[in-house]
C-alpha atoms as a PDB file:
ATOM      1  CA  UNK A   1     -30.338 -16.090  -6.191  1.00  0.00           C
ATOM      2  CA  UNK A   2     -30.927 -12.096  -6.016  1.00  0.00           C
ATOM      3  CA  UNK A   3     -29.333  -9.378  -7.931  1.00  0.00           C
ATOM      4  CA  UNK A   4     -27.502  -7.098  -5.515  1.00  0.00           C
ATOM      5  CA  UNK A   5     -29.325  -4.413  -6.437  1.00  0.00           C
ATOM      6  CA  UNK A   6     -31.878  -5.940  -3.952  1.00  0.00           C
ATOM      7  CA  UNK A   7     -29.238  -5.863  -0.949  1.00  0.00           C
ATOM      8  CA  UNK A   8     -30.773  -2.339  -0.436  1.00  0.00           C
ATOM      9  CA  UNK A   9     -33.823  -0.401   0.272  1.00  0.00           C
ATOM     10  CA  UNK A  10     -34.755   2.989  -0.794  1.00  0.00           C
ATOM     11  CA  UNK A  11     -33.269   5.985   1.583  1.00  0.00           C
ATOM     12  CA  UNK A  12     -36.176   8.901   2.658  1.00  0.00           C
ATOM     13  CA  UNK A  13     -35.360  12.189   3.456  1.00  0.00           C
ATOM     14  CA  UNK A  14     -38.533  13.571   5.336  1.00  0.00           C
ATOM     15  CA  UNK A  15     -39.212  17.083   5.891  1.00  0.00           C
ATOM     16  CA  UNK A  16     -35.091  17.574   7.043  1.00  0.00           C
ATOM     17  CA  UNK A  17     -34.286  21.071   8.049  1.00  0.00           C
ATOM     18  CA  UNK A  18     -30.638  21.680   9.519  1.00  0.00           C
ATOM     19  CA  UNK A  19     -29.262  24.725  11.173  1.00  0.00           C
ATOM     20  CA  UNK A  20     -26.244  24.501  13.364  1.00  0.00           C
ATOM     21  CA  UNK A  21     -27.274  27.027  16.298  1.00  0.00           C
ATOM     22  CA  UNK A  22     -30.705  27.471  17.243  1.00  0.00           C
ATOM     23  CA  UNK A  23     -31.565  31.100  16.291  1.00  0.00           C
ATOM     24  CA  UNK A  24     -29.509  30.890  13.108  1.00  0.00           C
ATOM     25  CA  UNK A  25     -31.283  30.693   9.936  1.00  0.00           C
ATOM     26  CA  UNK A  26     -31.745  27.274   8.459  1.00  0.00           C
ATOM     27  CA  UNK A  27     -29.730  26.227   5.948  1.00  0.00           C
ATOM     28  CA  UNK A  28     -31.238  23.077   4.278  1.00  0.00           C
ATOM     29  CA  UNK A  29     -35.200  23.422   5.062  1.00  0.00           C
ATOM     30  CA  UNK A  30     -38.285  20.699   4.819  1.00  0.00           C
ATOM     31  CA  UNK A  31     -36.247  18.609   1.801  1.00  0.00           C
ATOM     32  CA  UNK A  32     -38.134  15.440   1.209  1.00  0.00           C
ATOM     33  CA  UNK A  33     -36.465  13.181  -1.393  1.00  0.00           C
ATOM     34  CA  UNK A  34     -36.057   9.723  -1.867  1.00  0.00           C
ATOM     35  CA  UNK A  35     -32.573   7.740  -3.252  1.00  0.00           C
ATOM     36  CA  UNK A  36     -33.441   4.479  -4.499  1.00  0.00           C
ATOM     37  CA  UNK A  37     -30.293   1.298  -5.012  1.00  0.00           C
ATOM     38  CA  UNK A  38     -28.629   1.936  -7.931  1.00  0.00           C
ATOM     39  CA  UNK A  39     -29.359   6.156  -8.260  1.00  0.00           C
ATOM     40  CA  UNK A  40     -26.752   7.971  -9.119  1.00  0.00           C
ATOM     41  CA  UNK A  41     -27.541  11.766  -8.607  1.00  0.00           C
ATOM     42  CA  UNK A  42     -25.728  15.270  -9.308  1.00  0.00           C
ATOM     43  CA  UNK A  43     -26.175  18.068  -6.756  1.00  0.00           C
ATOM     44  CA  UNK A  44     -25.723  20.972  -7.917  1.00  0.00           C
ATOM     45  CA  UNK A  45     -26.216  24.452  -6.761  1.00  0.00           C
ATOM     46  CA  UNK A  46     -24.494  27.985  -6.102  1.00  0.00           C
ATOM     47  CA  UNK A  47     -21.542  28.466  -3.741  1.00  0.00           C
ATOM     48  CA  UNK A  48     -23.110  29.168  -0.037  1.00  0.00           C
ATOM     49  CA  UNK A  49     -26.288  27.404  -0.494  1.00  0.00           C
ATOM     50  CA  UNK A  50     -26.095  23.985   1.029  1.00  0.00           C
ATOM     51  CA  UNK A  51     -24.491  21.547  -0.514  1.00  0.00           C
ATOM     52  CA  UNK A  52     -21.677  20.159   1.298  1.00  0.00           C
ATOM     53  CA  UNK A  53     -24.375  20.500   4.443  1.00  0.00           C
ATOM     54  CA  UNK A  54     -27.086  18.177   2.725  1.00  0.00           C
ATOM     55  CA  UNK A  55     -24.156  15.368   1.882  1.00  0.00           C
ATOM     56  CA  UNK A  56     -23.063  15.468   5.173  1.00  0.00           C
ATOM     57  CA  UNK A  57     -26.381  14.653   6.330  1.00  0.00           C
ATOM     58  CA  UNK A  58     -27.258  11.998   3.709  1.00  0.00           C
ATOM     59  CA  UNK A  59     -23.596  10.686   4.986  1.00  0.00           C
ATOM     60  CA  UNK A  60     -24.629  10.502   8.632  1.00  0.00           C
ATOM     61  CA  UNK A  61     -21.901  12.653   9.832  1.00  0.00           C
ATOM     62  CA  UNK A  62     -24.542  15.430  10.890  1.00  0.00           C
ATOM     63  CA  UNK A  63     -28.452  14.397  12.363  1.00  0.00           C
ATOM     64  CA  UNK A  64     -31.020  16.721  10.735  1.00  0.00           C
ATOM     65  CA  UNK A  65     -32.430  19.683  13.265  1.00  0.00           C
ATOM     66  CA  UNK A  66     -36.028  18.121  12.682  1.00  0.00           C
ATOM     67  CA  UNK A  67     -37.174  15.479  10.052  1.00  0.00           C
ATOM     68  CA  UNK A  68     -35.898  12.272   9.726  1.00  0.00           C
ATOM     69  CA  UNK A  69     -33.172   9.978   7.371  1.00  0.00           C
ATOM     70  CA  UNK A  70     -34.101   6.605   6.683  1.00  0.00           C
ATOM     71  CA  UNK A  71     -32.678   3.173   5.600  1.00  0.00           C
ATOM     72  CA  UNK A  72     -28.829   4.639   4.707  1.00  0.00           C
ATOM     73  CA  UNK A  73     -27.273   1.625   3.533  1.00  0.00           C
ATOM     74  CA  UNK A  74     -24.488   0.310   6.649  1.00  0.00           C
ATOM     75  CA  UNK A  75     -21.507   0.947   4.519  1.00  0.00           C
ATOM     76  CA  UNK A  76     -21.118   4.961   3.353  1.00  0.00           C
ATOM     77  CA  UNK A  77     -18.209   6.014   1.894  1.00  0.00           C
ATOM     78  CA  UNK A  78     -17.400   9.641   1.902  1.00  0.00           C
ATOM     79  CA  UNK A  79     -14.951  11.895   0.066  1.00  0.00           C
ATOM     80  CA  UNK A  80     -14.924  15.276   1.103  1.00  0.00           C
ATOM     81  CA  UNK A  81     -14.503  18.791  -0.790  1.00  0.00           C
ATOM     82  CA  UNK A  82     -11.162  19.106   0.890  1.00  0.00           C
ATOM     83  CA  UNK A  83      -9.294  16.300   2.061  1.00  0.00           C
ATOM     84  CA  UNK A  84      -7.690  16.511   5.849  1.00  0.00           C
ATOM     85  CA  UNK A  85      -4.272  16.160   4.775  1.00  0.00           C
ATOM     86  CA  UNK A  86      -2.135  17.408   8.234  1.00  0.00           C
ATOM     87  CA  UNK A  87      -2.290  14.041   9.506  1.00  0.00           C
ATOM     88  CA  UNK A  88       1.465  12.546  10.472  1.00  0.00           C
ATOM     89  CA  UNK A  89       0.841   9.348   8.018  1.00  0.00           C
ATOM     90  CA  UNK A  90       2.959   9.035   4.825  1.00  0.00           C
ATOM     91  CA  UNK A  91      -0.488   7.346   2.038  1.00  0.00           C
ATOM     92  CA  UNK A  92       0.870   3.507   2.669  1.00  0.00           C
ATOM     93  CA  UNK A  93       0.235   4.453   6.383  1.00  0.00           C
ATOM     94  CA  UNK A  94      -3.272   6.122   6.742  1.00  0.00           C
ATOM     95  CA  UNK A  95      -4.927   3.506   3.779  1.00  0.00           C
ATOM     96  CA  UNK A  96      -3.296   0.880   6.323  1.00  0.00           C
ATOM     97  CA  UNK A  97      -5.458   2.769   8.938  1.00  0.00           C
ATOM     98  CA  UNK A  98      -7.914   3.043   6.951  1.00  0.00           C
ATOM     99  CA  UNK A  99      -8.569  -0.739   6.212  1.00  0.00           C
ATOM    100  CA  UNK A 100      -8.262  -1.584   9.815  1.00  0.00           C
ATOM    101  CA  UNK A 101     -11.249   0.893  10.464  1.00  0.00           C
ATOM    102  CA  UNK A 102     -13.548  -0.800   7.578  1.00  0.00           C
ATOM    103  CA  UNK A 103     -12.191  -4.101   8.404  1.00  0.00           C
ATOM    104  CA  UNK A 104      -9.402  -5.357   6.506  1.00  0.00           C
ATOM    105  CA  UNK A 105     -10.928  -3.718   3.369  1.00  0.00           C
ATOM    106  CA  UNK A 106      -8.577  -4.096   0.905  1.00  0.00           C
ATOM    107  CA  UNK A 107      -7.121  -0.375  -0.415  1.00  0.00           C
ATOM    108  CA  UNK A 108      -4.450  -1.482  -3.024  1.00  0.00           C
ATOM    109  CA  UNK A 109      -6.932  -2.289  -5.964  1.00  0.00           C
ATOM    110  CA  UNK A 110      -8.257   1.036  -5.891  1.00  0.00           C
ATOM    111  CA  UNK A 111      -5.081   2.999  -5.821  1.00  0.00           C
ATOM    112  CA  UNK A 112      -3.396   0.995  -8.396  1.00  0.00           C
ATOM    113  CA  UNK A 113      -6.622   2.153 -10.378  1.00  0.00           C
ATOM    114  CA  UNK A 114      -6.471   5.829  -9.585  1.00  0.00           C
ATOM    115  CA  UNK A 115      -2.229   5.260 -10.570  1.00  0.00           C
ATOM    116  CA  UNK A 116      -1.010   6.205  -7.082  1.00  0.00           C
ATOM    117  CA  UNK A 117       2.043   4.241  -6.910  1.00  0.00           C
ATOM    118  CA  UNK A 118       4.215   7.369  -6.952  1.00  0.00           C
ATOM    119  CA  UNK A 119       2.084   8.958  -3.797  1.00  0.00           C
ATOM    120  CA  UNK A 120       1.974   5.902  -1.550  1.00  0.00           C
ATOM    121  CA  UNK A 121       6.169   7.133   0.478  1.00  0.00           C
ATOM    122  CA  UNK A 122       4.468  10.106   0.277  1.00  0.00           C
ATOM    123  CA  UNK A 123       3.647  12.075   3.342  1.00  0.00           C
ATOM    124  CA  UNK A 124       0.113  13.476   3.368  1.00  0.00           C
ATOM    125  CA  UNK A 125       0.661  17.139   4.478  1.00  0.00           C
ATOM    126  CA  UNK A 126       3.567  17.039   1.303  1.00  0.00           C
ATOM    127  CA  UNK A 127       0.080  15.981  -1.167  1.00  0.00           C
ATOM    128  CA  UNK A 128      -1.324  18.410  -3.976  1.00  0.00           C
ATOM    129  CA  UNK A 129      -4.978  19.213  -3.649  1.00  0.00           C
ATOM    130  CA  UNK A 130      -5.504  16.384  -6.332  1.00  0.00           C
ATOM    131  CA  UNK A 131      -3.076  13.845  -5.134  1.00  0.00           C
ATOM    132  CA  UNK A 132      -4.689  14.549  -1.246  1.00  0.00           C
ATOM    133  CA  UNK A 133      -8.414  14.056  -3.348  1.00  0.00           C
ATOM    134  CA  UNK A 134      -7.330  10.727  -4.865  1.00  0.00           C
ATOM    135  CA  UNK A 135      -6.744   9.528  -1.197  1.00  0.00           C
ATOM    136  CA  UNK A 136      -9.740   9.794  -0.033  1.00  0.00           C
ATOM    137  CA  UNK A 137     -11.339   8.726  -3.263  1.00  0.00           C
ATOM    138  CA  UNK A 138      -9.595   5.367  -2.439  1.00  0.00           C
ATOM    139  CA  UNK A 139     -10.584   5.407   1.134  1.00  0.00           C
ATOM    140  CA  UNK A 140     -14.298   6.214   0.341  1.00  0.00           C
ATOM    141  CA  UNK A 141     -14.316   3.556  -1.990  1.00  0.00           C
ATOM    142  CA  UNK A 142     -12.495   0.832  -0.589  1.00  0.00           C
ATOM    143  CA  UNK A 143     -15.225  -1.000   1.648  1.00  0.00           C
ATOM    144  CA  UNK A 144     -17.753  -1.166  -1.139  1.00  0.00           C
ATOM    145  CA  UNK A 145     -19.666   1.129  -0.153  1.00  0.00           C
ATOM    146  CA  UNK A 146     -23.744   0.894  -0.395  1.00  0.00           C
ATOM    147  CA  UNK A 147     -24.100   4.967  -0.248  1.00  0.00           C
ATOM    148  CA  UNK A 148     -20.649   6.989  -2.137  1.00  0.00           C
ATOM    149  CA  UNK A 149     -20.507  10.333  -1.348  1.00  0.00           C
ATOM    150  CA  UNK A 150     -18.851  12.662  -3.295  1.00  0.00           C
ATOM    151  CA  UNK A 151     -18.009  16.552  -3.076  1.00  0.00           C
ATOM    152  CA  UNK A 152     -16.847  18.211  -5.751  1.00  0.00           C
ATOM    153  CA  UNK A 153     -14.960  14.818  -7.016  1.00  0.00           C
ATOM    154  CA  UNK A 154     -13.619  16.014 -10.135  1.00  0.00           C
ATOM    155  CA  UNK A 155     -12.006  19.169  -8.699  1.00  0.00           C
ATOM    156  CA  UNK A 156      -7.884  19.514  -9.228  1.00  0.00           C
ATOM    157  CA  UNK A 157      -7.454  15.521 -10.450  1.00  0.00           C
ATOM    158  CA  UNK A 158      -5.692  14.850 -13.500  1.00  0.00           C
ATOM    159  CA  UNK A 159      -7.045  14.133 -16.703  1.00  0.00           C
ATOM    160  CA  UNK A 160      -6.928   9.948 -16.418  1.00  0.00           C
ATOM    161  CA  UNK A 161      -8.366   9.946 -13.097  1.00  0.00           C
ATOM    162  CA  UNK A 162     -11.406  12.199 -14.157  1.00  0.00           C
ATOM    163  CA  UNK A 163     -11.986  10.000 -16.918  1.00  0.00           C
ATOM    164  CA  UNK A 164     -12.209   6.803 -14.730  1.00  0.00           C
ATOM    165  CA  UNK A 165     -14.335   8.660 -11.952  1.00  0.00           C
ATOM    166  CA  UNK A 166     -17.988   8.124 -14.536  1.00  0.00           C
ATOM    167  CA  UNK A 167     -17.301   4.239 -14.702  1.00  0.00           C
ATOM    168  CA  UNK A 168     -16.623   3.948 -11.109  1.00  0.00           C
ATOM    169  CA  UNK A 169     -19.804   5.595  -9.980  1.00  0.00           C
ATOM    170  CA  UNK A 170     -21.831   3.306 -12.806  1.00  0.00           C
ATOM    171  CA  UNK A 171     -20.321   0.292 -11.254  1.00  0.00           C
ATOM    172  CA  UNK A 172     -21.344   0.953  -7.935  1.00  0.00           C
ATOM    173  CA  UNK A 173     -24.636   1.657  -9.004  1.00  0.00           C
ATOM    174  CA  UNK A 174     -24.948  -1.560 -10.778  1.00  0.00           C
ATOM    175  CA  UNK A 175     -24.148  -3.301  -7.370  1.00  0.00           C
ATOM    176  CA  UNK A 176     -27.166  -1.520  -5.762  1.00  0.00           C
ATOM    177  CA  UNK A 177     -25.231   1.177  -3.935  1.00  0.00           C
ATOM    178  CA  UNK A 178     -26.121   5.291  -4.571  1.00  0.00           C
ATOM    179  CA  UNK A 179     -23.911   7.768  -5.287  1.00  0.00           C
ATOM    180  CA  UNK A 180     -24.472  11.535  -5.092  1.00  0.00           C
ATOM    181  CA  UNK A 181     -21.725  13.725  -6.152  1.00  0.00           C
ATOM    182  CA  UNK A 182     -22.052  17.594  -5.609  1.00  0.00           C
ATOM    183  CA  UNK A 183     -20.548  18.456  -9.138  1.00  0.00           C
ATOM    184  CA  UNK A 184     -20.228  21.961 -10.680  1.00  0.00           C
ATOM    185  CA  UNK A 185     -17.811  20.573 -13.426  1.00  0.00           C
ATOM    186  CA  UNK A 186     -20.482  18.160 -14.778  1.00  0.00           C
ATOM    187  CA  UNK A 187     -18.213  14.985 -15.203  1.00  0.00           C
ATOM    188  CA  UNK A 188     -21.110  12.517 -14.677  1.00  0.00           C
ATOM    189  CA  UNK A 189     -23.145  14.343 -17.214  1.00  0.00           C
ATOM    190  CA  UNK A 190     -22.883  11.700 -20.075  1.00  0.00           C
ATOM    191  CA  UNK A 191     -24.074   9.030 -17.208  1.00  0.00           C
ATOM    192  CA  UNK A 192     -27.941   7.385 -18.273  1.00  0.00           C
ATOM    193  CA  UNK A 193     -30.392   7.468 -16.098  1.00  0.00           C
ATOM    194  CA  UNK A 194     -28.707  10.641 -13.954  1.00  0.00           C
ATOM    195  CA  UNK A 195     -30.955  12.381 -11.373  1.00  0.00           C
ATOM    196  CA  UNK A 196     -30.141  15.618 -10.614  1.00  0.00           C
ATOM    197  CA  UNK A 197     -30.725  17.905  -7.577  1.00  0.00           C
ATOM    198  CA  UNK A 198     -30.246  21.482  -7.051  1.00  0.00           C
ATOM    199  CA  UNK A 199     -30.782  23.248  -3.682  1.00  0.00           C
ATOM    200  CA  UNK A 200     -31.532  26.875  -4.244  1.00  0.00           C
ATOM    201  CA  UNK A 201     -32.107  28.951  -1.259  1.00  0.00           C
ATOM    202  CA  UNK A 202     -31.863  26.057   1.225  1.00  0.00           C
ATOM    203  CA  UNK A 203     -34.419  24.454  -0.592  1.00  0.00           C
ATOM    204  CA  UNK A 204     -33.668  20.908  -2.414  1.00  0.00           C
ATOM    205  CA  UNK A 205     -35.470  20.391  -5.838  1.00  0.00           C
ATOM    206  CA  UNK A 206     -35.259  17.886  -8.745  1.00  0.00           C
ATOM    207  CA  UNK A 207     -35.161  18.895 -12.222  1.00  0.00           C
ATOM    208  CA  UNK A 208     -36.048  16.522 -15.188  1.00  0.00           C
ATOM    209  CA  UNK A 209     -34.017  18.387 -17.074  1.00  0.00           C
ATOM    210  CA  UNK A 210     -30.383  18.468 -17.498  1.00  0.00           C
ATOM    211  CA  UNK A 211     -28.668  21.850 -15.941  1.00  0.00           C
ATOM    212  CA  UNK A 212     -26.217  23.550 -18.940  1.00  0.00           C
ATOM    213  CA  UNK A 213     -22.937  23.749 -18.509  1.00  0.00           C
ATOM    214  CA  UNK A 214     -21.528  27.026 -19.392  1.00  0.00           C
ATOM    215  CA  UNK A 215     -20.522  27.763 -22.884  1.00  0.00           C
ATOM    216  CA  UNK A 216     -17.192  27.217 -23.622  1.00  0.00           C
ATOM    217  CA  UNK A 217     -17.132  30.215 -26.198  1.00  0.00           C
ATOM    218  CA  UNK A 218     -18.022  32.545 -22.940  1.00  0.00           C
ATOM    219  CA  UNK A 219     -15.598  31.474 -20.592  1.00  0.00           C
ATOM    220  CA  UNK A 220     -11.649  32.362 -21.096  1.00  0.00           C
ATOM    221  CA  UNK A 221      -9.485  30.136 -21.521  1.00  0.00           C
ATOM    222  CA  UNK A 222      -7.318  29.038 -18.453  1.00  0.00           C
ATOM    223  CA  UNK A 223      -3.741  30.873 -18.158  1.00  0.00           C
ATOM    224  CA  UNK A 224      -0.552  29.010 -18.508  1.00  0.00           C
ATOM    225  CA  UNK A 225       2.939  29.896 -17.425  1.00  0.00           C
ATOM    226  CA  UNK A 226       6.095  28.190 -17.847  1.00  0.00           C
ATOM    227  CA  UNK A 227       7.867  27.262 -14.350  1.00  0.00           C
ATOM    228  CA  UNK A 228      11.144  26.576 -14.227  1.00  0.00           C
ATOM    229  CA  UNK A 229      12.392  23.733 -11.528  1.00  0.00           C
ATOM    230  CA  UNK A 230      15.434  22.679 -10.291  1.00  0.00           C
ATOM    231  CA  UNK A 231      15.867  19.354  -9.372  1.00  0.00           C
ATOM    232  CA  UNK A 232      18.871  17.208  -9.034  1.00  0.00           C
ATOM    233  CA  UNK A 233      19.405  14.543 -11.351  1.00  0.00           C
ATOM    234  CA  UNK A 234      18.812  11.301  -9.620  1.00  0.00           C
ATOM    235  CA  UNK A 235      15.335  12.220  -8.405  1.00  0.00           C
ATOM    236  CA  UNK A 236      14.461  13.588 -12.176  1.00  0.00           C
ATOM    237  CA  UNK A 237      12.150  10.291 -12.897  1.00  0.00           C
ATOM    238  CA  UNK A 238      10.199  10.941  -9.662  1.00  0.00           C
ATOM    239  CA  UNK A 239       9.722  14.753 -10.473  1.00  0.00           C
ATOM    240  CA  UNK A 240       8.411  13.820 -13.515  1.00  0.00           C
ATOM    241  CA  UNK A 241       6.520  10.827 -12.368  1.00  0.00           C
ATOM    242  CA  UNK A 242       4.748  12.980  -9.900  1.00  0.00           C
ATOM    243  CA  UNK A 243       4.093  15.868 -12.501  1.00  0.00           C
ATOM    244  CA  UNK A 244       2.644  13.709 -15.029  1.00  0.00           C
ATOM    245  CA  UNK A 245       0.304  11.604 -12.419  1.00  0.00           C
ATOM    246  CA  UNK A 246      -0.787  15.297 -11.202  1.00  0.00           C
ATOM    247  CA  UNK A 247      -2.116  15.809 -15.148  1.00  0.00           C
ATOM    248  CA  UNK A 248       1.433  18.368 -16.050  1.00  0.00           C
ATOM    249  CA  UNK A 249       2.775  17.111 -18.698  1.00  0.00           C
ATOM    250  CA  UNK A 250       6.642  17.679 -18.954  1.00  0.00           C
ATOM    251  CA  UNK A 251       7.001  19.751 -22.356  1.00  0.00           C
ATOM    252  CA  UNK A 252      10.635  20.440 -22.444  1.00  0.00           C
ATOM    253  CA  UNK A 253      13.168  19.646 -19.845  1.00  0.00           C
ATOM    254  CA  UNK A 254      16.008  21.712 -19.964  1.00  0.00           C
ATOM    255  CA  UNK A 255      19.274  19.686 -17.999  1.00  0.00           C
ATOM    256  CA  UNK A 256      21.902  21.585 -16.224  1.00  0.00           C
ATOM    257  CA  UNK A 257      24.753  21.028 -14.208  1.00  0.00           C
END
């Protein structure tokens, strides 16, 4: 028998510099770092200085301009900033896809979970920013993944989904599998045992201490405004269906006809 935390070894980064043309300036430089089964890391830093470049490399989906990645577990599953969401599939149809890809993995748990059953007639290019992010939550997740990937998860998802997203990473930690999430919001701040990463001026460092979030008291309070929608009748459950799985919550509904 073997825990399987043991199914993987620990990922290097050594000395990886990335650029994307050759006289341009490099944009992650000489990072050496190690990501050890069951990590679970927060990468932070400022907008413009690396970020979404360094997960793409740890994710395999660029190769380093000189240094070297090793042991990535097989299976990485990778949710992007911004999902690609002008695809002609309605949700059923690209998870469907999807599963083929990572063969036969099953998709259904996991959007059940993330309470997607009003998205799945959907089409993709008619997705919010948060409905389009829970898709390819689902897909990143759905093959169990040894390496998760995450970019800015929290951004635009309603207020259930955000507070399943910390239980989800600690559970595929526990199997053995890493996660780094690039994470301004600080949603997997409460998580023991967090490793966090900043990359400052191309540079990737680790801090033992815990970056603050910004101070409530300093930073205004979001606006609201009151829309009013028209909608007939008969598709009034959906609206509000769709509303409420987005994180609106449906006040005061004013019926005319």
């Amino acid at each position: 028998m073997r825990p399987d935390i043991y199914r993987y070894s620990t990922m290097r980064l050594t000395n990886v510099s990335f650029r994307y043309r050759r006289r341009d300036p490099f944009v992650i430089e000489d990072a050496d770092a190690h990501l050890a089964p069951g990590d679970v890391i927060e990468l932070t830093g400022v907008n413009g200085a690396g970020k979404s470049t360094l997960l793409r490399l740890l994710a395999g989906l660029s190769s380093p301009t000189t240094g070297t990645i090793d042991d990535r577990p097989a299976i990485v599953g990778f949710a992007p900033d911004r999902f690609p969401a002008d695809q002609p599939f309605t949700v059923t149809a690209y998870l469907r896809h999807m599963s083929r890809v990572r063969g036969q993995a099953r998709w259904e748990p996991w959007a059940e979970r993330l309470n997607m059953g009003h998205l799945l007639n959907t089409p993709l290019s008619d997705l919010s920013k948060g409905s389009a992010h829970k898709v390819g939550l689902v897909q990143a997740l759905m093959a169990d993944p040894g390496l998760l990937i995450l970019d800015e998860p929290f951004a635009g998802l309603d207020t259930d989904t955000r507070a399943t997203l910390p239980s989800i990473a600690t559970e595929v930690a526990a199997k053995g599998g890493i996660v780094i999430a690039s994470d301004h919001q600080g949603g997997l701040r409460d998580l023991s045992g967090l490793r966090h990463w900043t990359v400052l001026d191309g540079h990737l460092k680790e801090s033992t201490t815990r970056p603050a979030l910004r101070n409530p008291a300093e930073t205004p309070a979001p606006q609201t405004v009151t829309v009013a929608v028209t909608v007939p009748a008969d598709e009034l459950p959906d609206f509000l269906a769709r509303m409420r799985g987005e994180g609106y919550p449906a006040a005061e509904i004013e019926e005319t006809g």
